[in-house]
Protein backbone atom coordinates (compact mmCIF):
# COMPACT_ATOMS: atom_id res chain seq x y z
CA UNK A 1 41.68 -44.30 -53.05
CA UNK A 2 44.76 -42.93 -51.28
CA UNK A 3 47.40 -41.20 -53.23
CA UNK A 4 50.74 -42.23 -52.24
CA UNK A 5 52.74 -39.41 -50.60
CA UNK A 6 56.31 -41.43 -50.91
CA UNK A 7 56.57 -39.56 -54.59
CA UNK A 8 55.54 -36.37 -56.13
CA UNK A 9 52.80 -38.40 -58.17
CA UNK A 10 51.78 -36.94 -61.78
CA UNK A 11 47.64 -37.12 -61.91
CA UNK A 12 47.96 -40.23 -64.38
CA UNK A 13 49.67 -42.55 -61.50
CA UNK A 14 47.20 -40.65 -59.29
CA UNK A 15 44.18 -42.40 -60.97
CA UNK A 16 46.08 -45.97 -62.32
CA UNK A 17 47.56 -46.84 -58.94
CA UNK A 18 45.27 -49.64 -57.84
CA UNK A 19 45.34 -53.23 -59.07
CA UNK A 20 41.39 -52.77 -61.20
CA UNK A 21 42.48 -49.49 -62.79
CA UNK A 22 45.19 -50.93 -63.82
CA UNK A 23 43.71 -54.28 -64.88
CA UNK A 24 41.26 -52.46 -67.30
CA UNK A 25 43.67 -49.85 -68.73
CA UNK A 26 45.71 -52.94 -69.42
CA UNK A 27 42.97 -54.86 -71.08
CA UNK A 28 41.94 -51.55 -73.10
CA UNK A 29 45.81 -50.92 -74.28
CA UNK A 30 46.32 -54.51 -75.19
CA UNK A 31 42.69 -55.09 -76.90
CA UNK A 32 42.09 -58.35 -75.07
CA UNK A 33 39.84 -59.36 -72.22
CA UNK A 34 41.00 -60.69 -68.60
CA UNK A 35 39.38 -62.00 -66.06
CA UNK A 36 38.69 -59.72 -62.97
CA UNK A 37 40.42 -62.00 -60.22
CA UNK A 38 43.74 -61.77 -62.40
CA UNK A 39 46.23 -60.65 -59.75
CA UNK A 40 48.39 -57.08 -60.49
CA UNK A 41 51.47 -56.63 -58.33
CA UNK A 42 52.44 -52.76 -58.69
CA UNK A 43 56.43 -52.15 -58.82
CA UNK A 44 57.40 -49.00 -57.33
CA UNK A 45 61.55 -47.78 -57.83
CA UNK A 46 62.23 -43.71 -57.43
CA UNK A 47 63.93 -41.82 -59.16
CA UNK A 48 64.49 -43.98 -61.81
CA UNK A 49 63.11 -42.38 -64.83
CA UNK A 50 61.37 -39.13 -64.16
CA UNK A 51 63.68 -37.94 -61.85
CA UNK A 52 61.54 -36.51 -58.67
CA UNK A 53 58.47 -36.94 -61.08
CA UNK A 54 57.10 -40.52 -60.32
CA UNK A 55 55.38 -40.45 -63.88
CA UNK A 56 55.90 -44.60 -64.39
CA UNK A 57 53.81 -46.98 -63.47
CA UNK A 58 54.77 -50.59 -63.33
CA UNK A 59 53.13 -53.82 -62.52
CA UNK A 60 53.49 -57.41 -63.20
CA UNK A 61 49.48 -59.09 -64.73
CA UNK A 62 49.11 -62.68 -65.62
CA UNK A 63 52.76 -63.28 -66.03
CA UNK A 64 53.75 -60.28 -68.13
CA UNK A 65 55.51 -57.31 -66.51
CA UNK A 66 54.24 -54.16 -68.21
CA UNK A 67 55.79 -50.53 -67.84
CA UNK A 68 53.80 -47.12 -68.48
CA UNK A 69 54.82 -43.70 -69.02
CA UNK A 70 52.46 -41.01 -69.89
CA UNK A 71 53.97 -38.03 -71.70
CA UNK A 72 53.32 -34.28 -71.82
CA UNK A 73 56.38 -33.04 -73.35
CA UNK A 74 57.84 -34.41 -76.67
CA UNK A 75 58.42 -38.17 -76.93
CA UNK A 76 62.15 -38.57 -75.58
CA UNK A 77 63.85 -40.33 -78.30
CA UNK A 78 65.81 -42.43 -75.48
CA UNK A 79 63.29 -44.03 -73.89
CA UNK A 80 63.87 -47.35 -75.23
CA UNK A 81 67.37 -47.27 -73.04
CA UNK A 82 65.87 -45.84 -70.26
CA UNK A 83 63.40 -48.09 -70.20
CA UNK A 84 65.92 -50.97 -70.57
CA UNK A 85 67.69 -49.36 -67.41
CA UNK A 86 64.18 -49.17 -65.96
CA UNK A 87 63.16 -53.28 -66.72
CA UNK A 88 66.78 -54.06 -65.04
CA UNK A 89 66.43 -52.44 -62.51
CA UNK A 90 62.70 -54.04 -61.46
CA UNK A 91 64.30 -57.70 -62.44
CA UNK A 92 67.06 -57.17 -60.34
CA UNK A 93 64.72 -56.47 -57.39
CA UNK A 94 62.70 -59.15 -58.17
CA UNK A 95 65.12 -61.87 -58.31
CA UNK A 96 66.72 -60.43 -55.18
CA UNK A 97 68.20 -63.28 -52.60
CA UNK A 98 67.71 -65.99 -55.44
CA UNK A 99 70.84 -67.51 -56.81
CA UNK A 100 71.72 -66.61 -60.65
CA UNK A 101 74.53 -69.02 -60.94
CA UNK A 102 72.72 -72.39 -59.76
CA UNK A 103 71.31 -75.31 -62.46
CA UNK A 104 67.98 -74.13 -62.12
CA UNK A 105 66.68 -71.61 -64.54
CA UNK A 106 64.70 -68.51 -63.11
CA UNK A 107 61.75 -68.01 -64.68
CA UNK A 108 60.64 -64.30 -65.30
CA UNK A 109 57.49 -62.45 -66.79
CA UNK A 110 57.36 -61.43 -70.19
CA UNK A 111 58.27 -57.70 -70.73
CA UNK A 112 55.65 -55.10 -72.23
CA UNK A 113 56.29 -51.16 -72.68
CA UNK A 114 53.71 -48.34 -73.12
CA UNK A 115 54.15 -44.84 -73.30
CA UNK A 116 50.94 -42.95 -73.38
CA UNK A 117 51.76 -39.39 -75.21
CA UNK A 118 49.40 -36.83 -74.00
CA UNK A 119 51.85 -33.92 -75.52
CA UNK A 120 50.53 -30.52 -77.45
CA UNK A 121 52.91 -31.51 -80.21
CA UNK A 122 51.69 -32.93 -83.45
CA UNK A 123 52.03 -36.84 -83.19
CA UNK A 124 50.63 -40.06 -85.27
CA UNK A 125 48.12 -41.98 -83.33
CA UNK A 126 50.96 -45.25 -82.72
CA UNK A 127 54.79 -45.71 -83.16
CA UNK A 128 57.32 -47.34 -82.13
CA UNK A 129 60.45 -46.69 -80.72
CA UNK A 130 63.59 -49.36 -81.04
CA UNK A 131 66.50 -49.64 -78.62
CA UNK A 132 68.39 -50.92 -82.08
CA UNK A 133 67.74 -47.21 -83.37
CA UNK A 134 70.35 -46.42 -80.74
CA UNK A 135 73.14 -48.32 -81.83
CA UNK A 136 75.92 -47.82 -83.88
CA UNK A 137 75.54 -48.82 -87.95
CA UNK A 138 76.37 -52.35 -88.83
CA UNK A 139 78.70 -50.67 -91.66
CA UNK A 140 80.23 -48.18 -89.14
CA UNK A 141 81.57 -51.66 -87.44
CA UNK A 142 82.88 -53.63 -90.33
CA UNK A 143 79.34 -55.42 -90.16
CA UNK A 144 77.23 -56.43 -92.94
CA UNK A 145 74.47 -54.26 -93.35
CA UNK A 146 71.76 -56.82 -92.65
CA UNK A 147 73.24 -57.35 -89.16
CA UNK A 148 70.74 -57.48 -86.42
CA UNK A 149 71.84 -56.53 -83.06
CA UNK A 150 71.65 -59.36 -80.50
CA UNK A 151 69.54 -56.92 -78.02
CA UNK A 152 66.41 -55.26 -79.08
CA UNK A 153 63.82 -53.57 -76.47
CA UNK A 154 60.39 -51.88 -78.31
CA UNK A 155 58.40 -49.09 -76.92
CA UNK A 156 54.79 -49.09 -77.89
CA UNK A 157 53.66 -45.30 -78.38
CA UNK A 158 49.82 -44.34 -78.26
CA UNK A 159 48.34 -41.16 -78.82
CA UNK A 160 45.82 -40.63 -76.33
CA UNK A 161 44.91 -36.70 -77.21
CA UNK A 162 41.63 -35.95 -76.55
CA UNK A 163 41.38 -34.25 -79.98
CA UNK A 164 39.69 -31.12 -79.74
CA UNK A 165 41.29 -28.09 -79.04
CA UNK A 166 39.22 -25.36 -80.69
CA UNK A 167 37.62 -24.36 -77.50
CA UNK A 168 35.95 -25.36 -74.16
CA UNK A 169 33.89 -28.10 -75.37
CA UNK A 170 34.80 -31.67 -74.45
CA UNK A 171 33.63 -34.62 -75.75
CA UNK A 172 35.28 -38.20 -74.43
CA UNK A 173 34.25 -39.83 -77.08
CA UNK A 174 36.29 -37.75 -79.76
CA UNK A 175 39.83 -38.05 -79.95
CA UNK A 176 42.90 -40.01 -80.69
CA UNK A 177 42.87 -44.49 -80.31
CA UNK A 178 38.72 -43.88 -79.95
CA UNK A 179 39.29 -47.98 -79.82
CA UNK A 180 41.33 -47.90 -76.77
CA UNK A 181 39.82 -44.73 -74.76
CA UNK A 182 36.06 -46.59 -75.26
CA UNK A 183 37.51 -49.61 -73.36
CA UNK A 184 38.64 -47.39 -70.61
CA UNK A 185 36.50 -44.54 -69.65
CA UNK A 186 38.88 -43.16 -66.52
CA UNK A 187 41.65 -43.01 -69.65
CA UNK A 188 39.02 -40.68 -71.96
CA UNK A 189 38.28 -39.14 -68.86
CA UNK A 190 41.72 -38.26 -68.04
CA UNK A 191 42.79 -36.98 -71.35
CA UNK A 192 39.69 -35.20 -71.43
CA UNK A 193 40.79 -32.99 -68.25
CA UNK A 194 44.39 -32.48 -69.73
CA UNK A 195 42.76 -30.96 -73.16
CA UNK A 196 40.31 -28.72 -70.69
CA UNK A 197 43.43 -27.48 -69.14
CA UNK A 198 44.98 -26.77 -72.09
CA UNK A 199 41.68 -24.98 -73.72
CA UNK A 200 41.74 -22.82 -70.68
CA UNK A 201 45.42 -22.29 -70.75
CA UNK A 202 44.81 -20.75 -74.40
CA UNK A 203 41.87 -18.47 -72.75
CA UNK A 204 43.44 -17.27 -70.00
CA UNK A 205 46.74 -17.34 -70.22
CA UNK A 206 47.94 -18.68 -66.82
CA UNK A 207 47.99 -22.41 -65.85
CA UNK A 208 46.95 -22.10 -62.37
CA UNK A 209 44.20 -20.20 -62.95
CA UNK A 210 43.70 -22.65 -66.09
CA UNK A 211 43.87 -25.78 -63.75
CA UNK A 212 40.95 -24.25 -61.47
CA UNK A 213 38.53 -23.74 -64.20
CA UNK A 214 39.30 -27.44 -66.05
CA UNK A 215 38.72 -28.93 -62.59
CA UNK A 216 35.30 -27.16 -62.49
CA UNK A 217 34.33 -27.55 -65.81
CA UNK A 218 34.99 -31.18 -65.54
CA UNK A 219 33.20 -31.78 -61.97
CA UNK A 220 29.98 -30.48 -63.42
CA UNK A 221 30.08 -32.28 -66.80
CA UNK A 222 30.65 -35.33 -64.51
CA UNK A 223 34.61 -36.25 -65.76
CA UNK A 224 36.59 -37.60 -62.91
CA UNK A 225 33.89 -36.41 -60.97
CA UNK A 226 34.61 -38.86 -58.01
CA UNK A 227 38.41 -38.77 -58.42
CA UNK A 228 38.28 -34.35 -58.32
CA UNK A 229 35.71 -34.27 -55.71
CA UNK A 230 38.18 -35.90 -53.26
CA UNK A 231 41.68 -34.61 -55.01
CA UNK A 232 40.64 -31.39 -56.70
CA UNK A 233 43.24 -29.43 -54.64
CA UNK A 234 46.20 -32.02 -55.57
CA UNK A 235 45.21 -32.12 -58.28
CA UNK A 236 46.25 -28.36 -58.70
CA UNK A 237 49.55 -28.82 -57.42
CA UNK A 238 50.38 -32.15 -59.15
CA UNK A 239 49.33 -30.09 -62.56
CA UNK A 240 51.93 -27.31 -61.43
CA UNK A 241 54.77 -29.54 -60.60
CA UNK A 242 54.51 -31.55 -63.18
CA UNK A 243 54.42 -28.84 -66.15
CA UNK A 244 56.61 -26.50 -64.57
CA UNK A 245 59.23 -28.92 -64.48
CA UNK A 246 58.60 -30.21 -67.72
CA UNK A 247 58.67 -26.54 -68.90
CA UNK A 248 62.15 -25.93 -67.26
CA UNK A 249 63.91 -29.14 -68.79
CA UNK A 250 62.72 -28.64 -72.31
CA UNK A 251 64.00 -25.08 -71.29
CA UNK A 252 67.03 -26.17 -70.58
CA UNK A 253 67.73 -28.50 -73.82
CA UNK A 254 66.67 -26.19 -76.28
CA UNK A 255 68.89 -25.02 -78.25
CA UNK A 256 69.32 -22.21 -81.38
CA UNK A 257 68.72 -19.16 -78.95
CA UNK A 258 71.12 -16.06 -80.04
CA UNK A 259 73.26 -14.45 -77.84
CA UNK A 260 71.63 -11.34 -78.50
CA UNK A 261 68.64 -13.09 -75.91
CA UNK A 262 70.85 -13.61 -73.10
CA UNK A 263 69.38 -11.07 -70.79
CA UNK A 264 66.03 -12.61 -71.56
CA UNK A 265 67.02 -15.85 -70.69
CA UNK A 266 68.60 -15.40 -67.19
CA UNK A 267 65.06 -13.80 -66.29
CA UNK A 268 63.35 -16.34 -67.86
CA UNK A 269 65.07 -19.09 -65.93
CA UNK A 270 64.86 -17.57 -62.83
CA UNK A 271 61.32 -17.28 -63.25
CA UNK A 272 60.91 -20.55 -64.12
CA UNK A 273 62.88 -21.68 -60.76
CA UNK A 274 61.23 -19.25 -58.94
CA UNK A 275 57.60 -21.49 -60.33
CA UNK A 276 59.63 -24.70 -59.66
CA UNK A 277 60.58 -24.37 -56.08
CA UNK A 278 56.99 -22.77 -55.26
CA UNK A 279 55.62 -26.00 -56.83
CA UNK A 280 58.06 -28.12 -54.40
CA UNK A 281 60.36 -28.83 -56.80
CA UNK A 282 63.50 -30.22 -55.33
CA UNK A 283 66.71 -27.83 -55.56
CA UNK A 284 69.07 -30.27 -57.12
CA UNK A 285 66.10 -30.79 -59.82
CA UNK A 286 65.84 -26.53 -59.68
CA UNK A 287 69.98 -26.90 -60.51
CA UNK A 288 69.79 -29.20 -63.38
CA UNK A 289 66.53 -27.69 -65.16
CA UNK A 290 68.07 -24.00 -65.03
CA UNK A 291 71.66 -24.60 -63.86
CA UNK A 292 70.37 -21.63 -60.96
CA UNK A 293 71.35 -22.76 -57.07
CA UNK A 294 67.90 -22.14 -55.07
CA UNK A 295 68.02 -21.55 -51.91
């Protein structure tokens, strides 16, 4: 498998970027068998949702066009619109150079949204998020308050946790959606590696060093054996970019801090920048995680 080098890819898109990984983490998500000549067309647009991140994976199966997002950080309660920014953006290239305005009627695939949270932050095994839970209240608008908006997008969320974070000891078959994970072993497998991380994060207190140790615990207890025994060094850096950037924007957005911590938190964000651009973070993403100009 070659990793595409166009983006600064997050492990997940690492492993589900080829038409039968796709095809079975599809059929494991959605509960419901396909046939293994089913076509998958993968979408690729940058800088769309992630920012530098390319965390999204989208691809059009048996004439639905499904989006995924796997999450570290707390579920974004936006992601309905971003997604609906996302979906316009993939019809618009899709219908490129055909007419909108003629008699015929243009036929496109039916719309499907995951987001796969893989966070440390307490979270049910499903939800759902509503682009209507955006919008302005029917009664705020002289509307009755039955109204129903006349544009509606829903984001299915699944927990994917591994489950056990009391120590070193992973076990793919515990966890979060046990239904969906059992139908796709490269998904246990995979949250199984981000839980070892975190274990050893917990142990030793540094995430690089944390990464290393997963990656070898996981190699000889045969997870993503294959997939580490060819990546194992990207996968160190795509571990590093990818937290340390999600690090520095929930930095960046939290709020509550006195101004008694000031001090504290200009060291703190240069640190963090310091960590970003090491990781080859881009400056301008540097800027608007930290508001610091890297050089």
């Amino acid at each position: 498998m070659n990793i595409n080098k166009k983006f600064k890819d997050s492990v997940f898109t690492a492993l589900f970027n080829d038409p039968a990984s796709l095809r079975e983490l599809y059929c494991a998500l959605g509960g419901v068998p396909l046939p293994q000549d089913v076509p998958v067309s993968i979408n690729t647009l940058e800088n769309v949702l992630y920012m530098d991140l390319y965390n999204d994976i989208s691809f059009e199966i048996g004439g639905k066009l499904v989006v995924l997002i796997e999450h570290q950080s707390t579920i974004n309660p936006n992601m309905a619109l971003r997604l609906l920014i996302y979906v316009s953006k993939v019809l618009e290239k899709r219908v490129k150079g055909r007419t909108l305005y003629s008699r015929k009627q243009v036929s496109i695939p039916w719309p499907e949204f995951y987001v796969l949270y893989n966070g440390a932050e307490p979270f049910p095994d499903s939800d759902t998020l509503k682009l209507s839970d955006l919008f302005e209240k029917p009664s705020e608008l002289g509307l009755p308050g039955n109204a129903l908006p006349m544009l509606e997008l829903e984001v299915n969320v699944i927990n994917i946790n591994e489950g056990r974070n009391r120590d070193i000891v992973i076990n793919i078959n515990e966890g979060r959606n046990r239904d969906i994970v059992s139908r796709c072993r490269k998904l246990a497998e995979y949250s199984a590696l981000i839980a070892c991380i975190r274990n050893y994060v917990k142990e030793l207190g540094d995430l690089e060093g944390a990464v290393r140790e997963a990656v070898k615990y996981c190699e000889r207890h045969g997870i993503l054996s294959g997939f580490l025994e060819i990546h194992g060094s990207e996968v160190l850096n795509m571990i590093l970019t990818e937290w340390n950037t999600e690090d520095a924007i929930a930095f960046a957005r939290e709020e509550g801090r006195t101004e008694g911590h000031e001090q504290g938190r200009s060291e703190e964000k240069l640190e963090i920048a310091r960590n970003l651009k090491a990781a080859g973070v881009s400056a301008d993403i540097i800027h608007q995680a930290t508001g610091l100009n890297i050089v």
